[in-house]
Protein backbone atom coordinates (compact mmCIF):
# COMPACT_ATOMS: atom_id res chain seq x y z
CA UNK A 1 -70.62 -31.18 -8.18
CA UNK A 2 -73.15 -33.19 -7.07
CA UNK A 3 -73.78 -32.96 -3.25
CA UNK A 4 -73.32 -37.04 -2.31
CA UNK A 5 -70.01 -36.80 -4.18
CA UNK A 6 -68.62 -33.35 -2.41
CA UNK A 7 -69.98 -34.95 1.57
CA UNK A 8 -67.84 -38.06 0.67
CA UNK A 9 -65.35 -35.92 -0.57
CA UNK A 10 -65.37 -33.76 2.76
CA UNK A 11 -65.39 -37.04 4.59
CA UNK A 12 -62.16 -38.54 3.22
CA UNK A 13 -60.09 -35.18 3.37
CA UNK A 14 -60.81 -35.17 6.98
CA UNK A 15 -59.48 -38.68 7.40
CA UNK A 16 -58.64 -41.16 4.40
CA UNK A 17 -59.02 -44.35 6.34
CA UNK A 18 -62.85 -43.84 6.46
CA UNK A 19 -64.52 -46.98 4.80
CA UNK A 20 -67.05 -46.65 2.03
CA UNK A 21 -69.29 -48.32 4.70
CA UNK A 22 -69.16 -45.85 7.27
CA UNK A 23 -69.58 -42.96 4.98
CA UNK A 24 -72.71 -44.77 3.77
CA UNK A 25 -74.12 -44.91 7.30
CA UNK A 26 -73.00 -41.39 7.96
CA UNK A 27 -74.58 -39.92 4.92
CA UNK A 28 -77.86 -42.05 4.62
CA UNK A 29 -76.52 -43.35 1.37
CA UNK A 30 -76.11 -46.97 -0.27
CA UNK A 31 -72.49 -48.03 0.45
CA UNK A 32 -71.82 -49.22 -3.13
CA UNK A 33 -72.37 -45.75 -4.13
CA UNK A 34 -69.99 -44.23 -2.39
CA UNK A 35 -67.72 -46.61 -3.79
CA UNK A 36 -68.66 -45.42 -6.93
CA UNK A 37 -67.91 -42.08 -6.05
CA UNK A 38 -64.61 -42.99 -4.92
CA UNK A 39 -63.39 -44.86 -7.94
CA UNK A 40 -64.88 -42.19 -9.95
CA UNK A 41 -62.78 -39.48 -8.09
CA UNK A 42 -59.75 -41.66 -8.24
CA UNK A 43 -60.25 -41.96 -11.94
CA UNK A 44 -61.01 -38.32 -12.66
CA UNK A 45 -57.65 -37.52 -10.22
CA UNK A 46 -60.11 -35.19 -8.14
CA UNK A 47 -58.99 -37.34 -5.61
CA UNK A 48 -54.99 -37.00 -5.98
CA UNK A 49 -53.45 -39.67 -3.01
CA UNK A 50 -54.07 -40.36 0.18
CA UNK A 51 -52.66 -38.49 2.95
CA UNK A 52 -51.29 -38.92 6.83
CA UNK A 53 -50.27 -36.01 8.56
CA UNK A 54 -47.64 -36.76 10.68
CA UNK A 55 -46.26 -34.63 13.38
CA UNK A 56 -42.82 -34.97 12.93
CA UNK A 57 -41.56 -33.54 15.74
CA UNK A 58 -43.12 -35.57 18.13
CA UNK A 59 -41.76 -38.47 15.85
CA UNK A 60 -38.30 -37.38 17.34
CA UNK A 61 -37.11 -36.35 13.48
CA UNK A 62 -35.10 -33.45 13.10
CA UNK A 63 -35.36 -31.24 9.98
CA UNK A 64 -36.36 -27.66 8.25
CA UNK A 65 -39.29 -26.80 6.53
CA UNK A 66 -39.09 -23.72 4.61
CA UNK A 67 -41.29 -21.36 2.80
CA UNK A 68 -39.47 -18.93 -0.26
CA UNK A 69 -41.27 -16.26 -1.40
CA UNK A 70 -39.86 -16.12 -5.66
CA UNK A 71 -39.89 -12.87 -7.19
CA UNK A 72 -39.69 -14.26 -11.11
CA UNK A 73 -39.89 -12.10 -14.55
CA UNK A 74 -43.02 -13.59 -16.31
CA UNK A 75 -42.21 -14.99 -20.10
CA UNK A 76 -44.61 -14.41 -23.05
CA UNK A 77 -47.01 -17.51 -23.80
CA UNK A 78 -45.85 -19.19 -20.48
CA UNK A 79 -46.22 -16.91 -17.54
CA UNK A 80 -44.91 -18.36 -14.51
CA UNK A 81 -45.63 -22.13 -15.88
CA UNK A 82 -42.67 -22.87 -17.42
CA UNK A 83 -40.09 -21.57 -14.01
CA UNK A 84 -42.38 -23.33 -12.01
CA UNK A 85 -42.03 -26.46 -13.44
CA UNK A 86 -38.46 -26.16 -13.44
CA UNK A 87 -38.48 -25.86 -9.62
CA UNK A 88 -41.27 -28.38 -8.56
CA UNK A 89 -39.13 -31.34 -10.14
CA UNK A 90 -36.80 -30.88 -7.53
CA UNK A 91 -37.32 -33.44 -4.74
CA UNK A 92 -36.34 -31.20 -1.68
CA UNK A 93 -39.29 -29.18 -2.93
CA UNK A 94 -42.99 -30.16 -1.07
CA UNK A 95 -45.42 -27.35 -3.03
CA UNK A 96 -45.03 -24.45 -5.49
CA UNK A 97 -47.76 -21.69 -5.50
CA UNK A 98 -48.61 -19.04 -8.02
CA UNK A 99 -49.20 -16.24 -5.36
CA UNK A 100 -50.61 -12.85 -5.05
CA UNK A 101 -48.53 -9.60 -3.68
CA UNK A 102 -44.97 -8.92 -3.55
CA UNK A 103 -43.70 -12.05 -4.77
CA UNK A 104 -45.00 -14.65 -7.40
CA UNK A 105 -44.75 -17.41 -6.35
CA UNK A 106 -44.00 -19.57 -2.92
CA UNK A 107 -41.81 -22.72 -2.32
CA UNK A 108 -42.31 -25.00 0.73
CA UNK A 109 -39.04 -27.38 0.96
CA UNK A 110 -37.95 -29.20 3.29
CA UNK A 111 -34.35 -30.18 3.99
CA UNK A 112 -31.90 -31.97 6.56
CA UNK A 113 -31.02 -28.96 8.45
CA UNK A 114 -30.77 -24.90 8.08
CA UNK A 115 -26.77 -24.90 5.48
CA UNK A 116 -29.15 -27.66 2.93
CA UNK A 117 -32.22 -25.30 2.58
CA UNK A 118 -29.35 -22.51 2.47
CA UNK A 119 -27.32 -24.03 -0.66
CA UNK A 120 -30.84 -25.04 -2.31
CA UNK A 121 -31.88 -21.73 -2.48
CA UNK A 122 -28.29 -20.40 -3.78
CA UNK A 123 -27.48 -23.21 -5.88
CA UNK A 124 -30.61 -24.30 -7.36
CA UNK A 125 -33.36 -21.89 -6.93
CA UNK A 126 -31.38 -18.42 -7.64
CA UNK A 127 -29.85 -19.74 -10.69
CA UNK A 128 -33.41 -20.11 -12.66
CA UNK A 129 -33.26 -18.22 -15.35
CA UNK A 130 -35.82 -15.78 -14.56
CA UNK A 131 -35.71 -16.27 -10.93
CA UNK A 132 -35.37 -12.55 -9.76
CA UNK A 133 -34.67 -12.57 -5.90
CA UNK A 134 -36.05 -14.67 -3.21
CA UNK A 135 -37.00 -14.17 0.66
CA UNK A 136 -37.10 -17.46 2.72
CA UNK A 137 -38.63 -17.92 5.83
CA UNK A 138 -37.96 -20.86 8.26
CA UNK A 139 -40.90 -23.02 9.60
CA UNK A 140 -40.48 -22.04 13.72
CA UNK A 141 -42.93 -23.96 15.31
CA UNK A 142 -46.27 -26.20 13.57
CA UNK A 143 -49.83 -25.00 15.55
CA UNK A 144 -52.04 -26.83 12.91
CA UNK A 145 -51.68 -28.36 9.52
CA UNK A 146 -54.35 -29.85 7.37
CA UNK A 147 -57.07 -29.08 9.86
CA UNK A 148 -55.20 -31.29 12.67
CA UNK A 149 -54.05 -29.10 15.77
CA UNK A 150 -50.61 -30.47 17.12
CA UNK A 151 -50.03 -28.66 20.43
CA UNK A 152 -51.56 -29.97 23.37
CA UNK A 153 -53.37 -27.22 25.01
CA UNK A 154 -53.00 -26.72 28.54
CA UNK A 155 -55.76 -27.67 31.12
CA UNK A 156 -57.28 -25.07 32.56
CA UNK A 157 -56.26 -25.17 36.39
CA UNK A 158 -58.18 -21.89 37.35
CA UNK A 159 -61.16 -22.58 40.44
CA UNK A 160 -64.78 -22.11 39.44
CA UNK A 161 -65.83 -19.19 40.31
CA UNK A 162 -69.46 -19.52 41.96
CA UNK A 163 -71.73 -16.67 42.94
């Protein structure tokens, strides 16, 4: 990848709103062709969508986020594709990952509270054929996500100490 195209790139995943114009002036570059690049990336889907991260507890809205480790017998010609599939198509579910160590892959989902993420997981991931046994593990507290931090850190109120 050219290295123009992978600074805008680097620019834009740290925050989408940046104008073509100010990445030009940051970069040294003509502005038109960093709109190239973009429409280019946008084309070739190496750009996917645009993203806010939003701190949703601050936002006052209740909900669980949940990660499930999937144990899951591979098939012949498909691996893991095919029960993979079958669970990303679910809307409660936000990412599936093919995963090394003692599970294969990893669900994040989020639902309304802990009995929805609770009957997704019996109802609807458990009865995939395939779907061996899963471990899920509720999201506790959010430090940082997509490079953002979201805790305020506390001022330090210790006296300088002078020699």
């Amino acid at each position: 990848m050219e290295t123009l195209t992978r600074r805008v790139l680097q620019i834009l995943e740290r925050d989408a709103r940046t104008s073509a114009d100010e990445i030009a002036v940051r970069l040294g570059a003509v502005a038109d062709d960093v709109r190239n690049i973009i429409a280019e990336c946008e084309r070739g889907k190496i750009i996917r969508r645009y993203k806010t991260v939003v701190d949703w507890e601050r936002a006052g809205e209740d909900g669980v986020l949940a990660f499930i480790d999937v144990r899951v017998s591979p098939a012949r010609e498909v691996g893991f594709d095919d029960v993979a599939a079958r669970i990303y198509r679910f809307p409660e579910v936000l990412a599936v990952y093919l995963v090394s160590g003692g599970y294969d892959l990893q669900v994040v989902i989020r639902g309304p509270d802990l009995k929805e993420v609770a009957m997704f997981v019996a109802e609807k991931l458990a009865t995939i054929d395939r779907v061996q046994s899963t471990a899920t593990h509720f999201l506790l507290r959010r430090y940082k996500e997509d490079g953002e931090v979201l805790v305020e850190t506390p001022e330090d109120r210790r006296l300088a100490v002078t020699p």
